[in-house]
Protein backbone atom coordinates (compact mmCIF):
# COMPACT_ATOMS: atom_id res chain seq x y z
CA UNK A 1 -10.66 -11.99 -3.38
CA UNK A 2 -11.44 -8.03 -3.45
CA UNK A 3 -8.30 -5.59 -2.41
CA UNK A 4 -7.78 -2.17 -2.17
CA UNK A 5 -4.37 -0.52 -2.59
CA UNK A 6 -4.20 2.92 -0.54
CA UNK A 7 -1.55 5.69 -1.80
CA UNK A 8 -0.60 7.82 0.72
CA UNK A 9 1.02 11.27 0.85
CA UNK A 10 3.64 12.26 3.04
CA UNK A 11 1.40 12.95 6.15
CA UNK A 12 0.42 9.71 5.91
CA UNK A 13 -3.28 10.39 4.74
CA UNK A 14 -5.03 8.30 1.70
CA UNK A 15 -4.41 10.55 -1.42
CA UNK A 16 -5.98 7.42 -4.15
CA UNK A 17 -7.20 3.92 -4.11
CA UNK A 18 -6.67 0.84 -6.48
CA UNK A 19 -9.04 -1.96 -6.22
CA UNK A 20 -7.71 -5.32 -7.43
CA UNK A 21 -9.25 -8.79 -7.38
CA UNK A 22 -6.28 -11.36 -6.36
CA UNK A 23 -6.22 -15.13 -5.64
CA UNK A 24 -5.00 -15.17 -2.56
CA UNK A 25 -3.46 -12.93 0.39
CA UNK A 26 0.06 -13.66 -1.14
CA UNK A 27 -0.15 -12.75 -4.62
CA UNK A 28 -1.50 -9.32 -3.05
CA UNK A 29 1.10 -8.01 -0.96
CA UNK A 30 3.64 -9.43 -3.64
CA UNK A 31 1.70 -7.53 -6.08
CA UNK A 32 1.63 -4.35 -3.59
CA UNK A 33 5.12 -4.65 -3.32
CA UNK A 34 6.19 -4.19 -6.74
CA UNK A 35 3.89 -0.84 -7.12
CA UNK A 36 5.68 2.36 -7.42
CA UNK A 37 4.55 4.71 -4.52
CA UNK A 38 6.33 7.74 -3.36
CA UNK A 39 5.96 7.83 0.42
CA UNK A 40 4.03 4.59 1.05
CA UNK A 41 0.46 2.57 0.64
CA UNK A 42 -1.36 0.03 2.98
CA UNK A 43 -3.03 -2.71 1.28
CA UNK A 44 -6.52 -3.94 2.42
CA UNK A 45 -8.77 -6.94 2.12
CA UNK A 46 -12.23 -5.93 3.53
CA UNK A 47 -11.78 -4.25 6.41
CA UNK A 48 -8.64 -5.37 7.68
CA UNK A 49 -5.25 -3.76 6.78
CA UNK A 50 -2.83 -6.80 5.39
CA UNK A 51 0.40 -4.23 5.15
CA UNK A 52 1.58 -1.51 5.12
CA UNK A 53 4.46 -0.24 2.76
CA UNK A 54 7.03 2.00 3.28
CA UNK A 55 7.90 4.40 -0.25
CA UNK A 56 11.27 5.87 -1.47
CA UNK A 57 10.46 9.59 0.17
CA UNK A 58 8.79 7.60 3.31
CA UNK A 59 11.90 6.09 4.35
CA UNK A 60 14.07 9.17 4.02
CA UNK A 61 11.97 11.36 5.85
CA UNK A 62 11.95 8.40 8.96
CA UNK A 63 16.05 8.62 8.90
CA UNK A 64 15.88 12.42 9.30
């Protein structure tokens, strides 16, 4: 199955996209998970959004 993984800056907007061929749902968002991203990334089969990740910088700026 076709993916993309979306970057996103700290306004929330796309700032790059990885596209990734998984088996399944699963091993995508574990996959997604382990990616380094600085204020967060939604992952995407088609056009529906499977998840959306918070980053290290995301989650400080939401305790502010």
């Amino acid at each position: 199955m076709n993916y993309r993984f979306v970057h996103l800056n700290s306004s929330g907007a796309a700032t790059r996209a990885e596209d990734w061929t998984c088996a399944s749902d699963v091993e995508a968002i574990e996959r997604a998970s382990q990616e380094p991203r600085s204020f967060g990334a939604e992952l995407w089969r088609d056009n529906q959004r499977l998840s959306i990740l918070t980053g290290p910088l995301g989650a400080e700026r939401a305790q502010e």
